[in-house]
Protein backbone atom coordinates (compact mmCIF):
# COMPACT_ATOMS: atom_id res chain seq x y z
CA UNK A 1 86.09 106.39 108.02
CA UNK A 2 86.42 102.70 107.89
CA UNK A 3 89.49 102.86 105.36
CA UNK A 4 90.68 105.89 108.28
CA UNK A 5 91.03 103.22 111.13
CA UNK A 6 92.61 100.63 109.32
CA UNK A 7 94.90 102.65 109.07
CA UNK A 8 95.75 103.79 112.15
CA UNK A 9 95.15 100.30 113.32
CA UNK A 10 98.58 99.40 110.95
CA UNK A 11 100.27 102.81 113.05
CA UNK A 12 99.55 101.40 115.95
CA UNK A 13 101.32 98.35 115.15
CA UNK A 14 104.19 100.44 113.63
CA UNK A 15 105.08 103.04 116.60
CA UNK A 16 105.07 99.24 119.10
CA UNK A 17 108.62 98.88 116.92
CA UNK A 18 109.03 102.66 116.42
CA UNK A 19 111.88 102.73 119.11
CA UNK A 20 114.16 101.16 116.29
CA UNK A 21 113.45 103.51 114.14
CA UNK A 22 115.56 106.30 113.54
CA UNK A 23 115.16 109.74 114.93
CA UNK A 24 114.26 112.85 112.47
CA UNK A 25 117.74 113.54 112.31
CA UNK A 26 119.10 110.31 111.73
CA UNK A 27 116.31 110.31 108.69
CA UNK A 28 117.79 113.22 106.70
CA UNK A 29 121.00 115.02 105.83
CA UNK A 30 122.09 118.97 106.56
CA UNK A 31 124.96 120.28 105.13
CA UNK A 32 125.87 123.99 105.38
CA UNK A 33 126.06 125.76 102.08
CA UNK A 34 129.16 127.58 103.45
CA UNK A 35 130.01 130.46 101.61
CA UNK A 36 127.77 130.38 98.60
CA UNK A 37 124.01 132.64 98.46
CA UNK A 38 121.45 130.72 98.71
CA UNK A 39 120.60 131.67 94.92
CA UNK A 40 124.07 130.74 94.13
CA UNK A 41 123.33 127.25 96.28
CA UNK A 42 120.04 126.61 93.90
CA UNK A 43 122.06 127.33 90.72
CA UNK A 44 125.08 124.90 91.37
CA UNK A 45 122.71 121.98 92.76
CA UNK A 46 120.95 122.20 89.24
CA UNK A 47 124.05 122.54 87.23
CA UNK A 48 125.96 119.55 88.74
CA UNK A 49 123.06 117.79 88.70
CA UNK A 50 122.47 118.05 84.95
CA UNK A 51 126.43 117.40 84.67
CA UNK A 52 126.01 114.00 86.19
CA UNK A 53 123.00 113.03 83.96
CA UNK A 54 120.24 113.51 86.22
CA UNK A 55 117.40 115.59 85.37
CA UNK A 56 115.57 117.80 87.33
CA UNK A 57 111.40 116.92 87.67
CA UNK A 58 110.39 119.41 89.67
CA UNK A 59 110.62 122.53 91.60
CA UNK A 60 108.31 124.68 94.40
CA UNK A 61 109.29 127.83 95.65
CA UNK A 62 107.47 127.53 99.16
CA UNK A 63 108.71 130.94 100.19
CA UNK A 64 107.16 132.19 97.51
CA UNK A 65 104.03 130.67 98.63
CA UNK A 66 104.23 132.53 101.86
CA UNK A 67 104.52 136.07 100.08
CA UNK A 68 101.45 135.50 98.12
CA UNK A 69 99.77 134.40 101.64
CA UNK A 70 101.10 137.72 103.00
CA UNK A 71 103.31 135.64 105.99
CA UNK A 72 105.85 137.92 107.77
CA UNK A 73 109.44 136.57 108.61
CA UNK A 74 109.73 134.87 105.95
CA UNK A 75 112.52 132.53 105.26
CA UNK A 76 114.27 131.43 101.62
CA UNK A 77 113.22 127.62 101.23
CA UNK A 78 113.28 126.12 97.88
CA UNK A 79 112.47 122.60 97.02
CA UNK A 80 114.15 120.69 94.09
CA UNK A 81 113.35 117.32 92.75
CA UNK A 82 115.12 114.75 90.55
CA UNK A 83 114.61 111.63 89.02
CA UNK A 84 116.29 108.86 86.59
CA UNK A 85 113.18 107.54 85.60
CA UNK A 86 114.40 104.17 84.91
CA UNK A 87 115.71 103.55 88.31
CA UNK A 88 112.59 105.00 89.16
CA UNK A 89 110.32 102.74 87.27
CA UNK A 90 112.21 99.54 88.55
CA UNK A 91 112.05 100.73 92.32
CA UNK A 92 108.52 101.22 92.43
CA UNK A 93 107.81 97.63 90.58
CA UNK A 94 110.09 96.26 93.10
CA UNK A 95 108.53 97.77 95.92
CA UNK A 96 105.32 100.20 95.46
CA UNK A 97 106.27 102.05 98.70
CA UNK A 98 108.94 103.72 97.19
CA UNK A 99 106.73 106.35 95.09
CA UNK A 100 106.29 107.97 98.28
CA UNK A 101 109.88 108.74 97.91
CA UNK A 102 110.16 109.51 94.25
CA UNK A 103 111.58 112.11 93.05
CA UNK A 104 114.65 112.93 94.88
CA UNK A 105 113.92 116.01 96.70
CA UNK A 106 117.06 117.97 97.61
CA UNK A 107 116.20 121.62 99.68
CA UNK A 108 117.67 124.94 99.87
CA UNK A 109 116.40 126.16 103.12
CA UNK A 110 117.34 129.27 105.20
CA UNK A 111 117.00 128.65 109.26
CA UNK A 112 116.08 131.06 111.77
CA UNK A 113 119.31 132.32 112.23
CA UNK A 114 119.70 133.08 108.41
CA UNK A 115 122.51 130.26 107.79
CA UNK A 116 121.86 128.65 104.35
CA UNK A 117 121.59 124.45 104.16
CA UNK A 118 121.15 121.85 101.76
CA UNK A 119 118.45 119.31 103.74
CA UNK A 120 117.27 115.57 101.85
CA UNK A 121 116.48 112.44 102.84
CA UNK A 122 119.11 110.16 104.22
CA UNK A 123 118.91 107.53 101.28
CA UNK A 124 120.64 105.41 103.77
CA UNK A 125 117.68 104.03 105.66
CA UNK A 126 116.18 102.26 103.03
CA UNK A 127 119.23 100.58 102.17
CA UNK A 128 117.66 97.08 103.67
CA UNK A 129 114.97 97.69 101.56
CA UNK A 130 116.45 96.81 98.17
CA UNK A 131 117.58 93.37 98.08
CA UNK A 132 118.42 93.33 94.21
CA UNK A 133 121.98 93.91 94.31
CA UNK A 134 122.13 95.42 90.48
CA UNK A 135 118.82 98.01 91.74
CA UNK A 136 120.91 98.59 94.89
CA UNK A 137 123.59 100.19 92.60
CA UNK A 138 121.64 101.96 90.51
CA UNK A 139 119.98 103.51 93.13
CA UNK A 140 123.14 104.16 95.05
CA UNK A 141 125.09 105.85 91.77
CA UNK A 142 121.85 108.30 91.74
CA UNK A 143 121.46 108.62 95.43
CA UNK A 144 125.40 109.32 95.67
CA UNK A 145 125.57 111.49 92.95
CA UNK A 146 122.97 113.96 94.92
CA UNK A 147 124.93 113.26 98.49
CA UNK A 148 128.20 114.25 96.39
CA UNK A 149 127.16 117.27 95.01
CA UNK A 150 125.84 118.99 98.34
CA UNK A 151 128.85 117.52 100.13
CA UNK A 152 127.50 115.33 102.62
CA UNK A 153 129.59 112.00 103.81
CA UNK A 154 128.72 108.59 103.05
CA UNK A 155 127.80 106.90 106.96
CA UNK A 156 126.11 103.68 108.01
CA UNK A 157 123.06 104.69 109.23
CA UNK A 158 120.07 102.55 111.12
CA UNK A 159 117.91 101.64 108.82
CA UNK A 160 114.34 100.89 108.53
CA UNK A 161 111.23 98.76 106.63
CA UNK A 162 110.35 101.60 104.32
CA UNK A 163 106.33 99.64 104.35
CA UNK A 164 105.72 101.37 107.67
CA UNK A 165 106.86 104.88 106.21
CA UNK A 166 103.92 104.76 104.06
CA UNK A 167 100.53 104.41 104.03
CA UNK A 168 98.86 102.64 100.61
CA UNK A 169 94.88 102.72 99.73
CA UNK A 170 93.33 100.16 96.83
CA UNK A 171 91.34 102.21 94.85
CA UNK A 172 88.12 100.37 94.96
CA UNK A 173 87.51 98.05 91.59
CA UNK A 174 84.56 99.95 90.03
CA UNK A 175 86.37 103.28 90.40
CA UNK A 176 89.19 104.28 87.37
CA UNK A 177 92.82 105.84 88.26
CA UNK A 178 91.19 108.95 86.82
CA UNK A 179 88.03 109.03 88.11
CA UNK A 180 90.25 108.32 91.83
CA UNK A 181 92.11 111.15 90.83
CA UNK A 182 89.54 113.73 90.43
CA UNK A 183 87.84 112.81 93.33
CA UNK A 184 91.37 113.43 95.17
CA UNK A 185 92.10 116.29 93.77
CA UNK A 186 88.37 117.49 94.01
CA UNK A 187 88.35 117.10 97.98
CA UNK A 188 91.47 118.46 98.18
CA UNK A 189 90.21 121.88 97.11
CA UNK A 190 87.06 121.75 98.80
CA UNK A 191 89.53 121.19 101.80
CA UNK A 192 91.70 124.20 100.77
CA UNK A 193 94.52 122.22 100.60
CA UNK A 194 96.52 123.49 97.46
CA UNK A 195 98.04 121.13 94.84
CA UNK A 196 101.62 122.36 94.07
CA UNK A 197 103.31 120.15 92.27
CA UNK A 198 102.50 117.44 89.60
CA UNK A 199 104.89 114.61 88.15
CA UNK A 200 103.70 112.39 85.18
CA UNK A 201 105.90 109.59 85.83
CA UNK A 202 104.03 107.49 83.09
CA UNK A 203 104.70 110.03 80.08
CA UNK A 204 108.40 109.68 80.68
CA UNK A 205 108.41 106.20 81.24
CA UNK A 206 107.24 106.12 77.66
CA UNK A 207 109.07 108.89 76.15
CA UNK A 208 112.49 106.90 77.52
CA UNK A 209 110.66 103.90 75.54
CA UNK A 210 110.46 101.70 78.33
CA UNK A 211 108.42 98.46 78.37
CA UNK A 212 105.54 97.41 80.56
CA UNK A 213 104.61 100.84 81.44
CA UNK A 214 102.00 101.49 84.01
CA UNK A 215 100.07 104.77 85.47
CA UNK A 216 102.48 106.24 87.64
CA UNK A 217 102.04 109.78 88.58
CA UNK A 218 103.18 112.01 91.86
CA UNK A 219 100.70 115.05 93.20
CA UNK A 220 102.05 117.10 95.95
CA UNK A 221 100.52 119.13 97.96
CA UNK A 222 100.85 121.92 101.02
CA UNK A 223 99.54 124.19 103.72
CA UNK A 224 101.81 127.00 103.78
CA UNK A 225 101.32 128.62 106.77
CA UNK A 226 101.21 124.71 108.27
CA UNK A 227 104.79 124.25 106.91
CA UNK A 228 106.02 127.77 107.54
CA UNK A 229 105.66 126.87 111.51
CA UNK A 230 107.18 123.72 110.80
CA UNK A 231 110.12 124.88 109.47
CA UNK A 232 110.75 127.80 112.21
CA UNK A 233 110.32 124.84 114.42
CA UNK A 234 113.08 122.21 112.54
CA UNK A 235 114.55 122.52 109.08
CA UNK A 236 114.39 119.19 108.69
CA UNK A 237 111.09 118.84 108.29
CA UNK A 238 111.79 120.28 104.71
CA UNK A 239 113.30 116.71 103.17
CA UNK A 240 108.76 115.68 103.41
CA UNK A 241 107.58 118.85 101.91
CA UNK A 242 105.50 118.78 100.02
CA UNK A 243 102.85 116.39 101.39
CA UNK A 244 103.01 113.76 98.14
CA UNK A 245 100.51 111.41 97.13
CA UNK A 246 101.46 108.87 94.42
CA UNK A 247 98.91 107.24 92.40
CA UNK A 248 100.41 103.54 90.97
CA UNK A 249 99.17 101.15 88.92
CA UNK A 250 100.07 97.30 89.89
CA UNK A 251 101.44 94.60 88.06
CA UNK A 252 97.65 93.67 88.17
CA UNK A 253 96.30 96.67 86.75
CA UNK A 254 94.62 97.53 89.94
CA UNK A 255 95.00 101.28 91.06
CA UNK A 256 96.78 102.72 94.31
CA UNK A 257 97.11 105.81 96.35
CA UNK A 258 100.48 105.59 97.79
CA UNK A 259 101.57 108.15 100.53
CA UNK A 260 103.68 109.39 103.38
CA UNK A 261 102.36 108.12 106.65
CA UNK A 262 101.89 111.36 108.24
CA UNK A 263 101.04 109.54 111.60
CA UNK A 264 103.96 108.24 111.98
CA UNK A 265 105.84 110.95 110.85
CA UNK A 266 104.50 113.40 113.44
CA UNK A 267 104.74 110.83 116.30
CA UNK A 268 108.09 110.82 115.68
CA UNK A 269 108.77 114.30 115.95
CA UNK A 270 108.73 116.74 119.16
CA UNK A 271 106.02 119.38 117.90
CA UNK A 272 104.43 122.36 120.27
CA UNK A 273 101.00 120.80 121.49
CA UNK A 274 99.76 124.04 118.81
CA UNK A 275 101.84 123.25 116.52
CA UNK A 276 101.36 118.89 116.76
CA UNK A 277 97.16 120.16 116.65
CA UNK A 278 98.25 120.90 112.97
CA UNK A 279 100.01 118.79 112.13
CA UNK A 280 97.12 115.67 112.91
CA UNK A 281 94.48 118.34 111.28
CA UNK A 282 96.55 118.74 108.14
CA UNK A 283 97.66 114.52 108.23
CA UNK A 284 93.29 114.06 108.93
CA UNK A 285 92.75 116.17 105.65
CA UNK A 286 95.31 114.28 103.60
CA UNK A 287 93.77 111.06 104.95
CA UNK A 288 90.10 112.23 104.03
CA UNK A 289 91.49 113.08 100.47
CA UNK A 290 92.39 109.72 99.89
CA UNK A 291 89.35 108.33 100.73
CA UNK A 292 87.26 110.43 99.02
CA UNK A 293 89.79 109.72 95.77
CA UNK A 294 89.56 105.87 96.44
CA UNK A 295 86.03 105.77 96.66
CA UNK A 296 85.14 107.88 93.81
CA UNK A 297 83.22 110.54 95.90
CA UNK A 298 83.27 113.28 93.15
């Protein structure tokens, strides 16, 4: 509980500067999928993407996830992720707020009116955060390549301290990564919020033979019939789902939960009051999982 107000003590503080922050729009990219199916969509967003050298990490089906819950209306969305792991690797030692945004997630999403888009993140806004001008390239060639292949246009758009996008636990110092871990994952399921996705950051780190590797893996995880109404309400909501958790290792050896800041994400966004009572339920539950997973409550 303690750990539970800091935190919103540190929100509080973020939404005072929040009206310089951009607006959900502004924070990701749509582009219509024009005349393609949205299988056909999913196929040439892999296939460029292994063209150009980037690999793909990950993938979730959500509509899937809402036939096995037995939703009606349901909608095609489909979630792809990518990564160049050592552009990875050096963003998240140069800032550990970035695993919250690792891997690239790029979306194939139907809307309500049954038009097909590709929805991501608008790399744009965390321009400001990369000082390094060689990691600002690297980034950029990686970033661009994804922007490139779904056809969106390179803009100057606001940007914003990607610290207050995230919200980052120390696992306490008699507690391992893996013992912080199982606790997570542990509460998660007692919370019947399912895991549905994993990246092991760390094994490819050390498969590419990289030096000074440290734990660094990504667990996402989702409410369907939470982001079912959240996508009838805006597709954009798509470029955050999965909910993911990363769990870092610092230069220290000290463990971290690093995460979306959920708060801030819904006060942000113009919700239903039903659907914004949710929302804070599904952001509480996160936000208890990481406390039980930092405290080693097994």
């Amino acid at each position: 509980m303690i750990t539970r107000l800091i935190a919103m003590s540190l929100l509080l503080v973020t939404i005072v500067s929040a009206e310089e922050m951009p607006s959900i729009d502004q924070m990701v990219i749509k582009v219509s999928i024009g005349d393609k199916s949205l299988q056909e969509a999913g196929e040439y967003l892999k296939t460029e993407a292994k063209k150009r050298g980037i690999q793909q990490v990950g993938y979730s089906p959500l509509y899937k996830e809402y036939q096995a819950l037995g939703l009606s209306n349901i909608r095609h969305v489909e979630i792809f992720q990518f990564c160049e792991a050592k552009v990875a690797k050096a963003l998240i030692e140069y800032n550990m707020s970035f695993a919250a945004h690792i891997p690239c997630r790029v979306s194939v999403i139907e809307d309500e009116q049954g038009k097909g888009w590709f929805v991501m993140i608008n790399p744009m806004i965390f321009k400001s955060a990369i000082v390094s001008p060689d990691l600002q390239k690297q980034a950029a060639k990686v970033c661009g390549s994804l922007m490139e292949i779904i056809g969106a246009a390179s803009t100057n758009m606001p940007t914003m301290n990607i610290d207050q996008t995230v919200v980052k636990m120390q696992i306490s110092e008699d507690i391992s990564i893996e013992e912080a871990v199982d606790s997570l994952t542990l509460r998660a399921n007692d919370l019947n919020v399912k895991l549905v996705g994993y990246q092991n950051l760390t094994q490819r780190y050390k498969k590419l033979g990289l030096p000074n590797v440290k734990y660094t893996e990504i667990y996402q995880f989702c409410d369907a019939k939470v982001a079912q109404k959240m996508l009838r309400h805006e597709i954009a909501y798509v470029a955050y789902m999965p909910c993911r958790i990363a769990v870092v290792e610092d230069e220290h050896g000290q463990g971290w939960f690093v995460m979306m800041n959920m708060d801030l994400f819904i006060s942000m966004s113009q919700l239903p009051p039903s659907l914004h009572e949710e929302a804070v339920d599904m952001s509480d539950k996160l936000m208890e999982m990481l406390e039980a997973g930092v405290n080693g409550e097994l």
